[in-house]
C-alpha atoms as a PDB file:
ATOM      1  CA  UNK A   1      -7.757   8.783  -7.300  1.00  0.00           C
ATOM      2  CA  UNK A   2      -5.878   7.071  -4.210  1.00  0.00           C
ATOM      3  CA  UNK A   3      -3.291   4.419  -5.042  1.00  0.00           C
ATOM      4  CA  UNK A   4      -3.214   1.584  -2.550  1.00  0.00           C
ATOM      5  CA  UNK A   5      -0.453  -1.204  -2.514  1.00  0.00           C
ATOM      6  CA  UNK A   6      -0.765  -4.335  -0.084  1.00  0.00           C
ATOM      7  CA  UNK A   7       2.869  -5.786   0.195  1.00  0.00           C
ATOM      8  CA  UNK A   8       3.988  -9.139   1.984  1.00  0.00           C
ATOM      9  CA  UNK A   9       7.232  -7.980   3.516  1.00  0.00           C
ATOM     10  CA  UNK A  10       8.746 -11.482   4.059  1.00  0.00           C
ATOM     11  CA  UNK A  11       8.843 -11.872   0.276  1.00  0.00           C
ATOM     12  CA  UNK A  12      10.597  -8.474  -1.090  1.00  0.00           C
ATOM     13  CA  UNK A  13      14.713  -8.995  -2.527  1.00  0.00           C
ATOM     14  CA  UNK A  14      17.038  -8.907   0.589  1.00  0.00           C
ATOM     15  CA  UNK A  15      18.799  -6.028  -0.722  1.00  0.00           C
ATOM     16  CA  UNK A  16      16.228  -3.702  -0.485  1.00  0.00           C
ATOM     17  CA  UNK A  17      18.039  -2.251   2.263  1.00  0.00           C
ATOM     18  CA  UNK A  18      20.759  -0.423   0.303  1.00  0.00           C
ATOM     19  CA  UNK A  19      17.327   1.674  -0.519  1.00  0.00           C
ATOM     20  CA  UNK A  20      17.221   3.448   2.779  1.00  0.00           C
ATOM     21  CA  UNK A  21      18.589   6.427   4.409  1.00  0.00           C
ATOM     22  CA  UNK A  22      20.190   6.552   7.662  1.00  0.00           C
ATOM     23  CA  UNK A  23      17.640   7.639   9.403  1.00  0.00           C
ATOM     24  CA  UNK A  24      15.695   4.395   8.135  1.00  0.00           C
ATOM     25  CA  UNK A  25      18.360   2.108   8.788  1.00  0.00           C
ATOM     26  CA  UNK A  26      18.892   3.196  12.888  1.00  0.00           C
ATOM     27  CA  UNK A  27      15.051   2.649  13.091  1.00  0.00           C
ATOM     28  CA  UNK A  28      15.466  -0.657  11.341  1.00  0.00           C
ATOM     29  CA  UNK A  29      18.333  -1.704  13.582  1.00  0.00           C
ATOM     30  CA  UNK A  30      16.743  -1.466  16.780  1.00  0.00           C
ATOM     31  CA  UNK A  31      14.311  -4.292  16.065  1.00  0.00           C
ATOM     32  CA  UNK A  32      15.856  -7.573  17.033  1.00  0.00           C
ATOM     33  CA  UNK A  33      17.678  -9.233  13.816  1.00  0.00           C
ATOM     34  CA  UNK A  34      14.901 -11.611  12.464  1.00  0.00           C
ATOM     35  CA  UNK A  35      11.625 -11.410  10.764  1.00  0.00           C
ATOM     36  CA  UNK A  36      10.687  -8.318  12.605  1.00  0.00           C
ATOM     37  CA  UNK A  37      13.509  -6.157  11.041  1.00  0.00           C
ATOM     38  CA  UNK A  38      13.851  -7.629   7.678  1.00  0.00           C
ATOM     39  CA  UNK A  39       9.587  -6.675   7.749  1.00  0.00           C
ATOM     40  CA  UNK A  40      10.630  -3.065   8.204  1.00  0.00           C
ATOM     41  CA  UNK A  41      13.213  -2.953   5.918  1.00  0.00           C
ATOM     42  CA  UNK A  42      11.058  -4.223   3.025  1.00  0.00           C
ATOM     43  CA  UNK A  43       7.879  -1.909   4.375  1.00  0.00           C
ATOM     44  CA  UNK A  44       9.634   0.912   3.903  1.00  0.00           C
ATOM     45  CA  UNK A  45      11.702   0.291   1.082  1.00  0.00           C
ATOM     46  CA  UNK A  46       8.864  -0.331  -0.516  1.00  0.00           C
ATOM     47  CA  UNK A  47       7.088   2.831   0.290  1.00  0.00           C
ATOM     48  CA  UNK A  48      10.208   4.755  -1.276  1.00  0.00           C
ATOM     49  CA  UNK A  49       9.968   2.619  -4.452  1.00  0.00           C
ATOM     50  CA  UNK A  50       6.506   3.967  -4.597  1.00  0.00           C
ATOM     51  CA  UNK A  51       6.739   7.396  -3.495  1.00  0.00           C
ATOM     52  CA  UNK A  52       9.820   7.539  -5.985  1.00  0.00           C
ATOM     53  CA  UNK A  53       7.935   6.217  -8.985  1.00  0.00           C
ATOM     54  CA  UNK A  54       4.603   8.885  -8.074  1.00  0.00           C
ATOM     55  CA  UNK A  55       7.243  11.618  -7.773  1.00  0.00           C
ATOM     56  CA  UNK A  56       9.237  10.713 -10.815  1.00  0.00           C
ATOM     57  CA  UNK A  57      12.398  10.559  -9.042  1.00  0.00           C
ATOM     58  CA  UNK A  58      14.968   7.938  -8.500  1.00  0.00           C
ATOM     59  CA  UNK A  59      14.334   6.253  -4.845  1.00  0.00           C
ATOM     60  CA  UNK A  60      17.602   7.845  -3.038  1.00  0.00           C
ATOM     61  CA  UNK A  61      16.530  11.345  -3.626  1.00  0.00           C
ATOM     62  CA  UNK A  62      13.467  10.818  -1.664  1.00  0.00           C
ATOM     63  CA  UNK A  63      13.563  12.412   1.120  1.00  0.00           C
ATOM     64  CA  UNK A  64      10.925  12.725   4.451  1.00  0.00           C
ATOM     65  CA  UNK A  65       9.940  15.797   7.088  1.00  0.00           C
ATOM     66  CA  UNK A  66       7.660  14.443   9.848  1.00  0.00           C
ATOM     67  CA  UNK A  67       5.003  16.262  11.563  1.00  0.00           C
ATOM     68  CA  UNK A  68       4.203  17.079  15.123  1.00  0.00           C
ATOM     69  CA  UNK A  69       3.192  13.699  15.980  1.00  0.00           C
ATOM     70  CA  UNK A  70       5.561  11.766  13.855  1.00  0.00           C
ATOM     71  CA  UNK A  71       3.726  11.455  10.259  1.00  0.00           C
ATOM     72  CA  UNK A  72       6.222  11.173   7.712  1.00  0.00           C
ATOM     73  CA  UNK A  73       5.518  13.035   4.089  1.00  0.00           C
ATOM     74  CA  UNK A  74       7.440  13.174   1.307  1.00  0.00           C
ATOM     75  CA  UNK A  75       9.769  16.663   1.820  1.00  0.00           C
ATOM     76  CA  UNK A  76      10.950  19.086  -1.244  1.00  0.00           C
ATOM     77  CA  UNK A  77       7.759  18.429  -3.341  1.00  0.00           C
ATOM     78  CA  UNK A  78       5.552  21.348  -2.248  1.00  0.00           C
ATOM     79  CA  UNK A  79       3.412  18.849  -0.610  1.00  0.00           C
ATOM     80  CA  UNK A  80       1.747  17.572  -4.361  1.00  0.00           C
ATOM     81  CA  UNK A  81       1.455  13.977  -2.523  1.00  0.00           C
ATOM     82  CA  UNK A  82       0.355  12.547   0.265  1.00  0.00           C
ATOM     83  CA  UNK A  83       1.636   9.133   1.743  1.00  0.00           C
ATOM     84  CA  UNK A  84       0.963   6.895   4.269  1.00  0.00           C
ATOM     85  CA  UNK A  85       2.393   3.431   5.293  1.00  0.00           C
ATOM     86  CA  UNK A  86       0.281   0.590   7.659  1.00  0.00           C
ATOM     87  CA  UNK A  87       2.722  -2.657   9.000  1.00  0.00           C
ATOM     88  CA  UNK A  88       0.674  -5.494  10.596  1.00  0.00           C
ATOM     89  CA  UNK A  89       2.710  -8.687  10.551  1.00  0.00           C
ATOM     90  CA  UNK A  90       4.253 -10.258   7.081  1.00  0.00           C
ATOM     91  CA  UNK A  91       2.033  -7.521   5.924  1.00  0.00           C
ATOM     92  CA  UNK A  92       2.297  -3.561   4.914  1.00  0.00           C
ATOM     93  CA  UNK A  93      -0.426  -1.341   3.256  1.00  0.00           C
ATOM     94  CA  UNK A  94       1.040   2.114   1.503  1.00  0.00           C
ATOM     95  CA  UNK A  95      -0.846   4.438  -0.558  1.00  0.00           C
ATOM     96  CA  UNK A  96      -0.482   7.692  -2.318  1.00  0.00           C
ATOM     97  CA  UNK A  97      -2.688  10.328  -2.864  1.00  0.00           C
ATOM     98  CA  UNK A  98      -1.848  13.541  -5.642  1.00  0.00           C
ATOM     99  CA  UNK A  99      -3.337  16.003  -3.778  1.00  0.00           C
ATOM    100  CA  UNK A 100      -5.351  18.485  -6.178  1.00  0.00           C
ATOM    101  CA  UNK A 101      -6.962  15.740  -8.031  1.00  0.00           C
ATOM    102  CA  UNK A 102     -10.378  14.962  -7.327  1.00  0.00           C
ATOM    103  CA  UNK A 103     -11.469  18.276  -5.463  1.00  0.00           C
ATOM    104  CA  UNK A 104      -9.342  18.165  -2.203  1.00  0.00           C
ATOM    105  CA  UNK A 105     -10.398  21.606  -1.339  1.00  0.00           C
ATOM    106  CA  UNK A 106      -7.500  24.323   0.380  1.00  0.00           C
ATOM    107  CA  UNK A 107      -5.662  23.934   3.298  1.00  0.00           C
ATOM    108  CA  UNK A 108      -2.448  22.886   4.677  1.00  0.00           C
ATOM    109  CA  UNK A 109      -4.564  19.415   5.798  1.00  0.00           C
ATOM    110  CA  UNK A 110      -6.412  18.968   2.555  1.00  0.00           C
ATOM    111  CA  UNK A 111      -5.999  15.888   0.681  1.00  0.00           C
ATOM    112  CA  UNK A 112      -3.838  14.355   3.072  1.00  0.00           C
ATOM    113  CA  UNK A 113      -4.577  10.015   3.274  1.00  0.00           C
ATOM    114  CA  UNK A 114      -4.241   7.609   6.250  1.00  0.00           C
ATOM    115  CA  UNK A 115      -4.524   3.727   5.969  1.00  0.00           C
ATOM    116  CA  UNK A 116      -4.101   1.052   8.763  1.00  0.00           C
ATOM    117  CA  UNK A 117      -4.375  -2.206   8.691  1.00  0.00           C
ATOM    118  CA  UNK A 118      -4.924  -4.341  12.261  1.00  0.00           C
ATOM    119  CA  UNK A 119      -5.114  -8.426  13.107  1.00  0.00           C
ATOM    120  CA  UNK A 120      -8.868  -9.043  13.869  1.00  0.00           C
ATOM    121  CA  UNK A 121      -8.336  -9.921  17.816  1.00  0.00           C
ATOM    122  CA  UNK A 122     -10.355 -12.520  20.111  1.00  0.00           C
ATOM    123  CA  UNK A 123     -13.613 -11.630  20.621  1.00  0.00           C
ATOM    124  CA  UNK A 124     -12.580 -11.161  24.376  1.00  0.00           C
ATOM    125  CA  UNK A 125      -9.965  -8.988  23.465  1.00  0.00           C
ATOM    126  CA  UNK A 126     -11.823  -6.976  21.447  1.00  0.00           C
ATOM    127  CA  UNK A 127     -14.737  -6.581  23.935  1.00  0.00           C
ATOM    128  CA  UNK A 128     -12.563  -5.185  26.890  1.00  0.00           C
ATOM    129  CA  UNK A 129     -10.190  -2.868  24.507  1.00  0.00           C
ATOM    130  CA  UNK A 130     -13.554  -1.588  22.770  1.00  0.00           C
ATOM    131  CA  UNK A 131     -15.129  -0.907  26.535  1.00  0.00           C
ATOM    132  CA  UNK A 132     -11.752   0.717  27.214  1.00  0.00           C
ATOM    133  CA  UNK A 133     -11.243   3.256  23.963  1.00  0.00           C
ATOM    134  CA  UNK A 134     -14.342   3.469  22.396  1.00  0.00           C
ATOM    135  CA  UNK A 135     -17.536   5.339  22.892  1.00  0.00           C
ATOM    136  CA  UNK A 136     -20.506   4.128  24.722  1.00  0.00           C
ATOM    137  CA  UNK A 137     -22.933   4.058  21.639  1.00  0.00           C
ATOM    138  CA  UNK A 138     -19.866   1.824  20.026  1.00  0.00           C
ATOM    139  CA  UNK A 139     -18.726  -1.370  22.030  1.00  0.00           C
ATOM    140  CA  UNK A 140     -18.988  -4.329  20.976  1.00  0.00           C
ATOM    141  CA  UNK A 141     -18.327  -7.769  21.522  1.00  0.00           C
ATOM    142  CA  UNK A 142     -17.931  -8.610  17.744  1.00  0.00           C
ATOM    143  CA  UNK A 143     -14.000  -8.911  16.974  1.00  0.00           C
ATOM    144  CA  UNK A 144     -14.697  -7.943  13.173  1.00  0.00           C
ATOM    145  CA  UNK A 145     -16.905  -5.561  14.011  1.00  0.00           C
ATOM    146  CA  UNK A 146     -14.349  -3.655  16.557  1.00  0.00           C
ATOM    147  CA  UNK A 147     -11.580  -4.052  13.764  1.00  0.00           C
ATOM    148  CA  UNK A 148     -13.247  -2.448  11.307  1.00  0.00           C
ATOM    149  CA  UNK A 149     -14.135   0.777  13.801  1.00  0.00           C
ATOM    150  CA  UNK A 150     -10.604   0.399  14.851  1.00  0.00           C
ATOM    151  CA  UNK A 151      -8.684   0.556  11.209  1.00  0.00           C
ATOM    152  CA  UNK A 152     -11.316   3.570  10.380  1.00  0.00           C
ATOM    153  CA  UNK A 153     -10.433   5.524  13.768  1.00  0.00           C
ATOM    154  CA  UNK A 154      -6.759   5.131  13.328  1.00  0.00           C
ATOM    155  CA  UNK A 155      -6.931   5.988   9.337  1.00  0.00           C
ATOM    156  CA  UNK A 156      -8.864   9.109  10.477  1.00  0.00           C
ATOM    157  CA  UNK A 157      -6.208   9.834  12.898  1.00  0.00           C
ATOM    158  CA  UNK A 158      -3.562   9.664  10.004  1.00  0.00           C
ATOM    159  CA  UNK A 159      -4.703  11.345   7.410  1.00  0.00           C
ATOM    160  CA  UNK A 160      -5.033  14.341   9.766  1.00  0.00           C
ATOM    161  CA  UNK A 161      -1.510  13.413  10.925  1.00  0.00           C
ATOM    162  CA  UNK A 162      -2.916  13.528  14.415  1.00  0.00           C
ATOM    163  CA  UNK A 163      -2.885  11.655  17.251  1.00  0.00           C
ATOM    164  CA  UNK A 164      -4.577   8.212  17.604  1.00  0.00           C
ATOM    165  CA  UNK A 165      -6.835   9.260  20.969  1.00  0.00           C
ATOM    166  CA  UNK A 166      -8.174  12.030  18.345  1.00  0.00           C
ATOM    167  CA  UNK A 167      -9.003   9.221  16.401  1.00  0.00           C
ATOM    168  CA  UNK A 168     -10.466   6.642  19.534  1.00  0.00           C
ATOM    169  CA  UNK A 169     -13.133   9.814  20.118  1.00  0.00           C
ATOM    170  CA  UNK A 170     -14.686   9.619  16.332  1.00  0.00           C
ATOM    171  CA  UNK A 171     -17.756   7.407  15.818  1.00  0.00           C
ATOM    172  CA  UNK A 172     -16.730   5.283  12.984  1.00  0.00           C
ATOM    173  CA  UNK A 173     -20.286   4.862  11.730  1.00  0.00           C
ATOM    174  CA  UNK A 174     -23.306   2.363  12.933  1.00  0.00           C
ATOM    175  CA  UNK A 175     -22.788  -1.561  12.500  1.00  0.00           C
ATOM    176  CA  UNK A 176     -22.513  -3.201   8.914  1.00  0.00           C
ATOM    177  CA  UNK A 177     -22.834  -0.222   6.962  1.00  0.00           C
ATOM    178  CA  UNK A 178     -20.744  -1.567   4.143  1.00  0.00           C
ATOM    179  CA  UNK A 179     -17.152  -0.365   2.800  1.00  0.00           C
ATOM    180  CA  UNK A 180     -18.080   3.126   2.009  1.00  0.00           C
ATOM    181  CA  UNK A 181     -16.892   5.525   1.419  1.00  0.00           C
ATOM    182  CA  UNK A 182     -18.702   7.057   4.251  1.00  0.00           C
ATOM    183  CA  UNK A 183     -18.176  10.184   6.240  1.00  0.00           C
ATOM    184  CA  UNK A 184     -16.585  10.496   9.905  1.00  0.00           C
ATOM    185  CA  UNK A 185     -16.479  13.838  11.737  1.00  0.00           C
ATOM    186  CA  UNK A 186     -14.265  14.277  14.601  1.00  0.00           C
ATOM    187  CA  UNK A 187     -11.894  16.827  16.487  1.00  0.00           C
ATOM    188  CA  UNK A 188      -9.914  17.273  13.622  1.00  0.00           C
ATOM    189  CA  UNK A 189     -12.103  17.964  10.808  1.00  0.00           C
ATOM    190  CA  UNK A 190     -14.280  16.194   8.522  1.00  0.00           C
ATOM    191  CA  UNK A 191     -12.719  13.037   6.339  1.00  0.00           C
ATOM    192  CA  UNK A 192     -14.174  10.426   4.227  1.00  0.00           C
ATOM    193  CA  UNK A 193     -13.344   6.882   5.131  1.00  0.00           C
ATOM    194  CA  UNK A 194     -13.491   3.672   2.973  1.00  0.00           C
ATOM    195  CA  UNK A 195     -12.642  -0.186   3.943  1.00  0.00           C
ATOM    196  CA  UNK A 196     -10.401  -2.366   1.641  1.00  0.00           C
ATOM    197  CA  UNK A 197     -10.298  -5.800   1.069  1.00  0.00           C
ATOM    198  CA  UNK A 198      -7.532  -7.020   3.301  1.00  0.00           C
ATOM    199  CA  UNK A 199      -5.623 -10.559   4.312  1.00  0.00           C
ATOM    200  CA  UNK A 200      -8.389 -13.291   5.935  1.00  0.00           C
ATOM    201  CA  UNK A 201      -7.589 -12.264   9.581  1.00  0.00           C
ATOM    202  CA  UNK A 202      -7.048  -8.828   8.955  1.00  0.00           C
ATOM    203  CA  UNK A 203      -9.080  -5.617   8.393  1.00  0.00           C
ATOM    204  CA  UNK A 204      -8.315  -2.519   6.644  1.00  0.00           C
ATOM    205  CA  UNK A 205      -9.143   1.095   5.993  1.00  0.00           C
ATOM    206  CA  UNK A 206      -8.442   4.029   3.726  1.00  0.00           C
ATOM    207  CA  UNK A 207      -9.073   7.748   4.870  1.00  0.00           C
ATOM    208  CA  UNK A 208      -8.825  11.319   3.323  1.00  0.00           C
ATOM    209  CA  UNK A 209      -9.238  14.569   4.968  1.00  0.00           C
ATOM    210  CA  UNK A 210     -12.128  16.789   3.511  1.00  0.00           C
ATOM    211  CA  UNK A 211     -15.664  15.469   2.307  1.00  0.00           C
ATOM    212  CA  UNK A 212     -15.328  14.495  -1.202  1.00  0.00           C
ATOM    213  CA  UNK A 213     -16.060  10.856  -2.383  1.00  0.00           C
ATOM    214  CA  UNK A 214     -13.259   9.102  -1.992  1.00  0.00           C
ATOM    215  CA  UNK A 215     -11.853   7.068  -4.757  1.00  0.00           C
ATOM    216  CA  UNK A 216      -9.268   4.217  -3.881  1.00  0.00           C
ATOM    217  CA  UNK A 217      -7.704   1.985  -6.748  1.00  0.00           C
ATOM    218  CA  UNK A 218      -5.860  -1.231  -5.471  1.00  0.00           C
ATOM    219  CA  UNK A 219      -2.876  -1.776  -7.543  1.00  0.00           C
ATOM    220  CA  UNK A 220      -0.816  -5.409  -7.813  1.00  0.00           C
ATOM    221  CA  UNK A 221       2.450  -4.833  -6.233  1.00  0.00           C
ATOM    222  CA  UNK A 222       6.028  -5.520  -8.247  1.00  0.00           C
ATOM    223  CA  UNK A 223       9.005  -7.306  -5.741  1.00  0.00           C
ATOM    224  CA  UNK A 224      11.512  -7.310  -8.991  1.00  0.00           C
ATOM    225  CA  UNK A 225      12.565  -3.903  -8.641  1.00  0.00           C
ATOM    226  CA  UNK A 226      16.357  -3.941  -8.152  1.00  0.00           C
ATOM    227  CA  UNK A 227      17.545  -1.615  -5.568  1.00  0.00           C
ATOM    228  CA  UNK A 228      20.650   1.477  -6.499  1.00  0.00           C
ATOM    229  CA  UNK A 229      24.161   0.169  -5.196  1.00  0.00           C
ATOM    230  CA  UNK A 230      27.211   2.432  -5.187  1.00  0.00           C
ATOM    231  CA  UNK A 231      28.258   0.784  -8.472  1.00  0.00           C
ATOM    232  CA  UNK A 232      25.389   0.673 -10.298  1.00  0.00           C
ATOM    233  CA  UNK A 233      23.395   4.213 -10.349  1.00  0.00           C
ATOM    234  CA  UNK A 234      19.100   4.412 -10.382  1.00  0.00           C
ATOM    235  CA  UNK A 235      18.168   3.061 -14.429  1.00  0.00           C
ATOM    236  CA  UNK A 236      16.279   5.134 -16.619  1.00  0.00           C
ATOM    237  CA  UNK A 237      12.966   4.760 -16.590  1.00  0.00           C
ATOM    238  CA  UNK A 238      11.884   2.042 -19.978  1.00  0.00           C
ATOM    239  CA  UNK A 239       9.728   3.971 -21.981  1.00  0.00           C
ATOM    240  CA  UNK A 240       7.945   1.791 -24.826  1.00  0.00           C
ATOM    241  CA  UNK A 241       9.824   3.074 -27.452  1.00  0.00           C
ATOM    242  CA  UNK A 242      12.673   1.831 -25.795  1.00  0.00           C
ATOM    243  CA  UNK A 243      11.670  -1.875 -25.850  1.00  0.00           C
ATOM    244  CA  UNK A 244      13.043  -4.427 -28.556  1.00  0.00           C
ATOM    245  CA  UNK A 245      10.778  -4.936 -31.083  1.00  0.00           C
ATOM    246  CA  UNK A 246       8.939  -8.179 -31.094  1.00  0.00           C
ATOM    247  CA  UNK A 247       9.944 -10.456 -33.514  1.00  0.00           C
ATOM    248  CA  UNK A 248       7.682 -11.909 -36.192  1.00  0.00           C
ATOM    249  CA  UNK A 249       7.125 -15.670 -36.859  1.00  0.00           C
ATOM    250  CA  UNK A 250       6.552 -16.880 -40.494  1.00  0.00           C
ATOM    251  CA  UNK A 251       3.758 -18.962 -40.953  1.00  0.00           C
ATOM    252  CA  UNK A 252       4.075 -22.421 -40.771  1.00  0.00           C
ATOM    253  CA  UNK A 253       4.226 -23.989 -44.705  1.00  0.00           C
ATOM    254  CA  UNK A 254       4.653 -27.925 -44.924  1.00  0.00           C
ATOM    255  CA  UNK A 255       7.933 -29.110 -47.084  1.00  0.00           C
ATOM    256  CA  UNK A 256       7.450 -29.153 -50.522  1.00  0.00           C
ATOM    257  CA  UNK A 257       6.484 -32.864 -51.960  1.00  0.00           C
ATOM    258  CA  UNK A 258       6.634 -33.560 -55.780  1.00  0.00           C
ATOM    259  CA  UNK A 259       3.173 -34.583 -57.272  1.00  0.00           C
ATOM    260  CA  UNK A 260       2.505 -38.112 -57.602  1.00  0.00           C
ATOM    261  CA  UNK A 261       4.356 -39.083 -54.481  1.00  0.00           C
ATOM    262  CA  UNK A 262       2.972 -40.535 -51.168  1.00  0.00           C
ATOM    263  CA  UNK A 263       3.692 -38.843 -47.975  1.00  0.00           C
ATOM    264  CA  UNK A 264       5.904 -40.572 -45.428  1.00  0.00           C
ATOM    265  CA  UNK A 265       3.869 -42.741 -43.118  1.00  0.00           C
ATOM    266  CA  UNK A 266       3.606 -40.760 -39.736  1.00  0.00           C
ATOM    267  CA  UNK A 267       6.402 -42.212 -36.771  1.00  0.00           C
ATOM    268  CA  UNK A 268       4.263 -44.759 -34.633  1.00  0.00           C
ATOM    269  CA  UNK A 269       4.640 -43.953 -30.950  1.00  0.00           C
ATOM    270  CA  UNK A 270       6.190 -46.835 -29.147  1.00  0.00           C
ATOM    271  CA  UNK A 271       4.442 -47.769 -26.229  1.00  0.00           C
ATOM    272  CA  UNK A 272       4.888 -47.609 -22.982  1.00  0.00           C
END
């Protein structure tokens, strides 16, 4: 089972940012102070909150190694999971994969997820970028259509932690073949691909190296968790035994009223 978040980043507590590591926070400071940096700030504060609570760790000792062509993965875990983040305006889409589960096969590559998530273009656009990267058997003058080839290619690309021209060369499967999961074969090895519901305006895809079905589970994403400061360490993780208990009401019982007597006349609403 693949986990997959969708996260507005404009939205997220503004002190998220005490969640990253330096490396993080250089990236995040050479976007231009506005929307654009606070976006990456909560993106990837979010995808530490999540690779944290997968991992069972408290968010600061999460650390990343990055591959060849820049993929970041989770370091110091013996790569059991597999991460990948997707930023497309106020938007981010992160998932997490355990790799083992669900027959991932062997292999340094197996198991390993990509997701993106794209802005449907013009249909202009999308006719002279598709006649530009894609295959002959795939252009199209169909913005959704090229979108959804697009987000496939570049999950493909991902997952393999490859790069995205690797991707470009992969058919992504003929016209309106549903979400999937379907299969994509390409320079880099096999990998099963499946579309997720996304923002109106956007389009989205999941991928995962290897050839088994692919199973993705959309889960609702919490903003209210409250980042470690220097003066106040990660919490324990609740556990339900450590909840207060809920506390009982008594049934409701009217007064008691001696026989023979009449009961009060009811209070007459005034009127308006």
């Amino acid at each position: 089972m693949t986990d997959v978040w969708l996260i507005r980043t404009d939205i997220l507590l503004p002190r998220v940012r005490a969640l990253l590591d330096e490396e993080e926070l250089a990236r995040a400071d050479r976007h231009p102070d506005g929307p654009g940096r606070h976006r990456f700030v909560a993106a990837h504060a979010a995808a530490r909150l999540l690779t944290a609570e997968a991992a069972g760790l408290p968010p600061e000792r999460v650390r990343w190694r990055r591959g060849p062509h820049g993929r970041p993965e989770p370091d110091g875990l013996q790569g059991e999971l597999s991460v990948n983040l997707s930023t497309s305006g106020p938007w981010a889409l992160f998932a997490v994969h355990r790799r083992g589960e669900d027959g991932d096969g062997d292999g340094p590559a197996a198991g390993g997820i990509g997701v993106d998530l794209e802005p449907v273009p013009g249909d202009r656009v999308a006719a002279r970028l598709a006649a530009r990267y894609y295959r002959a058997d795939e252009t199209t003058r169909d913005a959704e259509e090229f979108a959804r080839r697009w987000t496939r290619k570049e999950a493909y690309a991902k997952a393999y932690g490859g790069r995205l021209a690797d991707g470009l060369r992969t058919h992504a499967g003929p016209p309106g073949d549903g979400p999937g999961p379907h299969r994509m074969h390409g320079p880099l090895g096999p990998c099963t691909v499946h579309d997720l519901p996304a923002p109106p305006g956007y389009r989205a895809a999941l991928a995962r190296t290897g050839t088994r079905p692919l199973r993705p589970r959309l889960r609702p994403t919490r903003t209210r968790a409250r980042p470690r400061t220097p003066d106040r360490p990660h919490p324990a993780r609740r556990t339900p035994a450590a909840r207060p208990p809920l506390r009982r009401i008594a049934p409701y019982r009217p007064p008691h009223r001696p026989a023979g007597t009449a009961a009060p006349p009811a209070a007459r609403r005034p009127r308006p």
